[in-house]
Protein backbone atom coordinates (compact mmCIF):
# COMPACT_ATOMS: atom_id res chain seq x y z
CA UNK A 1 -25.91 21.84 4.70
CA UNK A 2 -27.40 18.45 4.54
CA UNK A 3 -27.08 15.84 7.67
CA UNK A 4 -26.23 12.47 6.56
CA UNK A 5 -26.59 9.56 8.94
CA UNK A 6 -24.03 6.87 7.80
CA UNK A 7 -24.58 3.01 8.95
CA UNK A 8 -21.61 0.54 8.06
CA UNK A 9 -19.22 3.59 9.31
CA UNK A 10 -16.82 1.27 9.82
CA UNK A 11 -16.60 -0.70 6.88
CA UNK A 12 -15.06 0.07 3.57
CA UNK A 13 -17.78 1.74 1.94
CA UNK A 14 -18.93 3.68 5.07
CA UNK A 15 -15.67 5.06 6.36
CA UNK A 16 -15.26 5.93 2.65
CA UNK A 17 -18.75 7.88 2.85
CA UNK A 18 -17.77 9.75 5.93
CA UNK A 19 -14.56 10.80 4.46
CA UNK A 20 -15.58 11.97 0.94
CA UNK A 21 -18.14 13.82 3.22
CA UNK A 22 -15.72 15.57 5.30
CA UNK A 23 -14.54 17.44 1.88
CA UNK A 24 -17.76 18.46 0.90
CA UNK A 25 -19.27 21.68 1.60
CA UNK A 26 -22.83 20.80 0.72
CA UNK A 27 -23.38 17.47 3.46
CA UNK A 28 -21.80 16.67 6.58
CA UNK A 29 -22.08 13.93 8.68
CA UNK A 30 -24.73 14.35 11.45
CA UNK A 31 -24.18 10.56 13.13
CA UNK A 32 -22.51 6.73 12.04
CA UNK A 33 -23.49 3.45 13.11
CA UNK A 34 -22.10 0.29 13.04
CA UNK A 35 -24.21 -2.96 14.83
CA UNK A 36 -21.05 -3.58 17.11
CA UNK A 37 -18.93 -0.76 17.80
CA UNK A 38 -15.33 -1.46 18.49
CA UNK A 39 -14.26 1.96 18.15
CA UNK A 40 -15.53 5.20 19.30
CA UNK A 41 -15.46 7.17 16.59
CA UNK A 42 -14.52 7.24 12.65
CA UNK A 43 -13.03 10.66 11.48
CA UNK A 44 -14.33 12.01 14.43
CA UNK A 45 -17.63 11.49 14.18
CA UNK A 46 -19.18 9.12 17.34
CA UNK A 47 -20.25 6.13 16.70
CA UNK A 48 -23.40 4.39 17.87
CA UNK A 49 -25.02 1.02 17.73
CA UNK A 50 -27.39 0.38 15.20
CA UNK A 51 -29.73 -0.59 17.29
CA UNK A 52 -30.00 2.94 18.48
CA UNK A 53 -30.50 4.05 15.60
CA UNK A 54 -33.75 5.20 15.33
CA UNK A 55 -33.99 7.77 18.36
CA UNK A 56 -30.41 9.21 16.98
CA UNK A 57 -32.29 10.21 13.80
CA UNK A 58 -34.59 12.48 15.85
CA UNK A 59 -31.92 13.24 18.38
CA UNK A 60 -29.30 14.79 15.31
CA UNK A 61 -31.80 15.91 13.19
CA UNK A 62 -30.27 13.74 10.34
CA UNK A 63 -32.07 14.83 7.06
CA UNK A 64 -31.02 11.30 5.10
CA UNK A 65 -29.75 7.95 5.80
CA UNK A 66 -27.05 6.36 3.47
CA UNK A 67 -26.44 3.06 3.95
CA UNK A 68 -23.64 0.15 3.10
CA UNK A 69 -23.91 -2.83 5.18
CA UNK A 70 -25.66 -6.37 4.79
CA UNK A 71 -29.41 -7.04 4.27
CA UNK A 72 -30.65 -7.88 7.81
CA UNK A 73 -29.37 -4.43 8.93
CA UNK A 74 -30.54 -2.59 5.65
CA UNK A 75 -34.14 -3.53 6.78
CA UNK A 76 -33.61 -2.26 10.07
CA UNK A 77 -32.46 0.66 9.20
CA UNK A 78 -35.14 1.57 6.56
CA UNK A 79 -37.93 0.69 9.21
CA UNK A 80 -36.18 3.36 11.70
CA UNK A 81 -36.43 5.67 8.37
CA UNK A 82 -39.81 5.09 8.06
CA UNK A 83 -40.53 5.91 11.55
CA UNK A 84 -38.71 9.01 11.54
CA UNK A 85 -39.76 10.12 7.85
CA UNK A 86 -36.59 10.53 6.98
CA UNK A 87 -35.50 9.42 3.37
CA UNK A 88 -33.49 6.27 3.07
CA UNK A 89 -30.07 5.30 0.33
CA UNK A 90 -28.54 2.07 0.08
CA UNK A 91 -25.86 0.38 -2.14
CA UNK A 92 -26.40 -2.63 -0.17
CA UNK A 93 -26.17 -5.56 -2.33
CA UNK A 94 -27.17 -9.30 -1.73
CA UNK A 95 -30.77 -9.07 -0.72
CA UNK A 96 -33.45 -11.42 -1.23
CA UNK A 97 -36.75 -10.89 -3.05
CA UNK A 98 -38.82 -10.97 0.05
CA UNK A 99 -36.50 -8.32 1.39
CA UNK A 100 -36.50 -6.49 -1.57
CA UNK A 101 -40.52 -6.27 -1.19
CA UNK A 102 -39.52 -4.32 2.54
CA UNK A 103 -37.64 -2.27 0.85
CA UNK A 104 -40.47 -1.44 -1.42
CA UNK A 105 -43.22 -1.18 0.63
CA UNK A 106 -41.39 1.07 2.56
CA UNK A 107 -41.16 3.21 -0.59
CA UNK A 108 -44.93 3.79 -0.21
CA UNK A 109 -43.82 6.01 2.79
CA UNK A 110 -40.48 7.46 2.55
CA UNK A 111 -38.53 7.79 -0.96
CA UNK A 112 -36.08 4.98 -1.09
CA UNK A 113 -33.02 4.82 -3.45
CA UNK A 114 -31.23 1.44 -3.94
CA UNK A 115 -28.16 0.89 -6.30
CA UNK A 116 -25.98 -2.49 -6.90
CA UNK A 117 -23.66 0.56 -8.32
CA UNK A 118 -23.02 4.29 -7.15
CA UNK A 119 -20.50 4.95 -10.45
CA UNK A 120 -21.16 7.18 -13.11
CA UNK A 121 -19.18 5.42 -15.48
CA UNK A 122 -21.65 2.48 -14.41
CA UNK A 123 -24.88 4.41 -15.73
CA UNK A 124 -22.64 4.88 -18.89
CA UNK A 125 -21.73 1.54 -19.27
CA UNK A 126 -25.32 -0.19 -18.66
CA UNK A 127 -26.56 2.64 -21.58
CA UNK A 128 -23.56 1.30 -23.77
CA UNK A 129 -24.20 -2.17 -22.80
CA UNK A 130 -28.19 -1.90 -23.84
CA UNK A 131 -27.27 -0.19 -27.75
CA UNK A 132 -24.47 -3.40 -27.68
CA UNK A 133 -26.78 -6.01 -27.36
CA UNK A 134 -29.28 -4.31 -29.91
CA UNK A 135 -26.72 -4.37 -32.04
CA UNK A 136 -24.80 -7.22 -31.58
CA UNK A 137 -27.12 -10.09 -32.10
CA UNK A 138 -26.81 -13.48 -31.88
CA UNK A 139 -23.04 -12.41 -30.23
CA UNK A 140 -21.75 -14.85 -28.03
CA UNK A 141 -21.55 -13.20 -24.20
CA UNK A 142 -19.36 -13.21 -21.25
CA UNK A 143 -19.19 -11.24 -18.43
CA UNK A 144 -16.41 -11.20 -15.66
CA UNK A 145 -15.96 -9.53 -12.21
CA UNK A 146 -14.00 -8.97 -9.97
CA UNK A 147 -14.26 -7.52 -6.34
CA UNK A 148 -11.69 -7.50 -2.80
CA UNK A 149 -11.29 -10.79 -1.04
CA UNK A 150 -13.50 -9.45 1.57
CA UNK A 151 -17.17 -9.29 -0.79
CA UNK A 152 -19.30 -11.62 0.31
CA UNK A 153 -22.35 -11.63 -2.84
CA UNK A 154 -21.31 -13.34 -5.83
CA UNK A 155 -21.79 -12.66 -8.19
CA UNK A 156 -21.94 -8.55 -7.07
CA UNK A 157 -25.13 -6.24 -7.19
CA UNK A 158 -23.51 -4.92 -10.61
CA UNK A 159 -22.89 -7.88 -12.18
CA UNK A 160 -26.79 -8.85 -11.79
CA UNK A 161 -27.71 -5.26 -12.97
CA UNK A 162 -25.88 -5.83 -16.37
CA UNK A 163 -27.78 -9.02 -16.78
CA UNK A 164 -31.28 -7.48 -15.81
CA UNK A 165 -30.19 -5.21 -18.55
CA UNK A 166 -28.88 -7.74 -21.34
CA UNK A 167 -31.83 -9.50 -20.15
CA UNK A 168 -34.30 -6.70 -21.40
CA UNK A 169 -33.37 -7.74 -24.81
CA UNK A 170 -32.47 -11.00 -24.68
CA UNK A 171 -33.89 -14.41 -23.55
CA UNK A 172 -30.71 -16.26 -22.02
CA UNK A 173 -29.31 -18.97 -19.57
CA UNK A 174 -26.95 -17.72 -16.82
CA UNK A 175 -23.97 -20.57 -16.79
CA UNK A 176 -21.99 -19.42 -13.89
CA UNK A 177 -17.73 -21.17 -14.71
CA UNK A 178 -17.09 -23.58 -16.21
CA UNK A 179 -15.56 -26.86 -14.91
CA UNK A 180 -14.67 -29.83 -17.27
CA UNK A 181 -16.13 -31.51 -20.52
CA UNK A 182 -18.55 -28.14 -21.40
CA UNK A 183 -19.10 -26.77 -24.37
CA UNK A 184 -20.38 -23.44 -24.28
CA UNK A 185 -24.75 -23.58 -25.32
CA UNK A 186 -26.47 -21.70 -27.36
CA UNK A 187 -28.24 -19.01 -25.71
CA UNK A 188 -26.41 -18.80 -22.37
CA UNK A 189 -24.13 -16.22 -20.81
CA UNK A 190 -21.11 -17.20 -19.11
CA UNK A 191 -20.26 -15.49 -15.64
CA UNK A 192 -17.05 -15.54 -13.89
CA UNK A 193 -16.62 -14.16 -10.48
CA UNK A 194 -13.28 -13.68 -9.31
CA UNK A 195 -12.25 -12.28 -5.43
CA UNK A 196 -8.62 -11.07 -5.34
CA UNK A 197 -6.42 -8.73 -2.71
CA UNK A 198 -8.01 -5.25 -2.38
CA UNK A 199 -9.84 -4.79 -5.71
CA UNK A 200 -12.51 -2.08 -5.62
CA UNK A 201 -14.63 -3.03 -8.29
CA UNK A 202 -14.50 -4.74 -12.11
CA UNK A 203 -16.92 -5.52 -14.43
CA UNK A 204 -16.18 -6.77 -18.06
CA UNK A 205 -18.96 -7.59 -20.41
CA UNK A 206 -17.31 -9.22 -24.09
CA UNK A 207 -19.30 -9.98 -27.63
CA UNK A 208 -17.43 -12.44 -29.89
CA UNK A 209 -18.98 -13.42 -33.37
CA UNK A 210 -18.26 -12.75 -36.98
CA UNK A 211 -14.65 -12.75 -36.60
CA UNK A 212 -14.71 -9.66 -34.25
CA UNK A 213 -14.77 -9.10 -30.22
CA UNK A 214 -16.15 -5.90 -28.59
CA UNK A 215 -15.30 -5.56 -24.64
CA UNK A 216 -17.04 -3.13 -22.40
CA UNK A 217 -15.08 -2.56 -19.33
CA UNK A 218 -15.51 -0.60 -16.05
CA UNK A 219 -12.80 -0.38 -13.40
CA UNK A 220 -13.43 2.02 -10.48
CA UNK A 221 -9.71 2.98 -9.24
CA UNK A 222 -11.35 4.38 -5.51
CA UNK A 223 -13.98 3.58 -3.16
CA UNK A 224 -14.48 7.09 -2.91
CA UNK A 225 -16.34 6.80 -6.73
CA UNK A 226 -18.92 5.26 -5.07
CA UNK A 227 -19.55 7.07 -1.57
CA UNK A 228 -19.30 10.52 -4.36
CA UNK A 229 -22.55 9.27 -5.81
CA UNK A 230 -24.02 7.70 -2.82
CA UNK A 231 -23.69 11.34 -1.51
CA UNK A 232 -24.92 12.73 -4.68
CA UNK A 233 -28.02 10.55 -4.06
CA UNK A 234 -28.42 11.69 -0.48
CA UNK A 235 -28.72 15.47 -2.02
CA UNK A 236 -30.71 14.76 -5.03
CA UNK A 237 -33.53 12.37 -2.84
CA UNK A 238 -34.39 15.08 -0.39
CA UNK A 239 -36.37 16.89 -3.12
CA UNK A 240 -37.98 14.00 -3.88
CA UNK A 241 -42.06 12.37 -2.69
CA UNK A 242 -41.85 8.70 -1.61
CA UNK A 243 -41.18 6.16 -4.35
CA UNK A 244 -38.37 3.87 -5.37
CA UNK A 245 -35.82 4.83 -7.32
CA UNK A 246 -32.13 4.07 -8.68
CA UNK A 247 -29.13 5.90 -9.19
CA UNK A 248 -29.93 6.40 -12.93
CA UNK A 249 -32.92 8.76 -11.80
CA UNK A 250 -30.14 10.82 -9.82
CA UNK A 251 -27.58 10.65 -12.82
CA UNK A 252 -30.43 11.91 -15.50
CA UNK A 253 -31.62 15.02 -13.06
């Protein structure tokens, strides 16, 4: 049985984590965190401040961390991992690049897994996505998403992985809307973020040219999609020697 320490446990993606846990018989829960508690515990398991979070790790014997909350706290957390040599999963999104360096120095130490995207059907859709553009060129591009009123990033994590991944092929501006007199330019990719009731996550990429439109579409009908493959990670990294890695190393083991 694997010990997961959960921080975020009580936001959307980390209650989700402990539940989807709870009917698992291969992890469990060992301690959550959240930076201001307001609650004692989330599906019974205590909560703690994060700031406590690195003597809990030796205290619980937690074997991973998996983590969902904002980049100030991500960073935290990983250093605690580091300390405690204890591996370290995160679908936080929004970070900059010098925080994105932390992350990766702290790779040199402990293996790290980040993902803008925890989905299967994601790692389908970016290997779709990558034969599309190689053979769709010179298509005209737009990609739309659409996320909870609550997301703060915009556009999401996932969103900027598809066009690190269109980008791989293609040289391209990123016109984000569209407002006025604007005639779409050649060579740029429209994105359109949208933020809507309790949406859990949508990504649409669409190729119009020669008389003909293709449309790539993910829609992820639970949270629990994600905190399933955040988990999945949390198994998978254990066997693993410090590095930095993605959720497509997990999905291809």
């Amino acid at each position: 049985m694997i010990r997961v320490a959960v921080t975020g446990a009580t936001g959307r993606m980390g209650r989700a984590v402990i539940e989807t846990a709870g009917a698992r018989d291969d992890v469990e829960v060992a301690c959550a965190f959240n930076r201001d508690p307001q609650e004692e515990s989330v599906d019974g398991v205590p909560l703690r401040p994060t700031a406590e979070i690195g003597s809990a790790l030796a205290e619980t014997d937690a074997d991973v961390v998996v983590d969902f909350t904002g980049p100030s706290t991500a960073l935290d957390a990983v250093e605690a991992c580091v300390d405690a040599d204890v591996p370290f999963v995160t679908g936080t999104t929004g970070f900059e690049d010098d925080e994105l360096a932390v992350l990766e120095e702290a790779s040199a130490e402990i293996p790290v897994l980040k993902a803008s995207n925890f989905a299967r059907g994601i790692q389908a859709l970016l290997r779709t996505l990558s034969e599309a553009v190689a053979t769709l060129p010179g298509y005209d591009i737009e990609l739309t998403e659409t996320h909870h009123n609550g997301k703060r990033d915009a556009p999401s994590g996932t969103a900027l992985t598809l066009l690190d991944e269109i980008a791989e092929q293609r040289d391209f501006d990123t016109q984000y809307g569209r407002e006025g007199f604007q005639p779409r330019e050649e060579g740029e990719i429209g994105v359109h973020v949208r933020r809507a009731g309790n949406v859990r996550g949508e990504h649409e990429i669409m190729f119009a040219d020669n008389d003909e439109v293709v449309t790539l579409t993910h829609r992820a009908e639970d949270r629990g999609v994600f905190a399933a493959g955040s988990l999945d990670a949390a198994v998978w990294i254990l066997d693993q020697d410090a590095g930095y890695y993605d959720f497509g190393d997990v999905v291809d083991a």
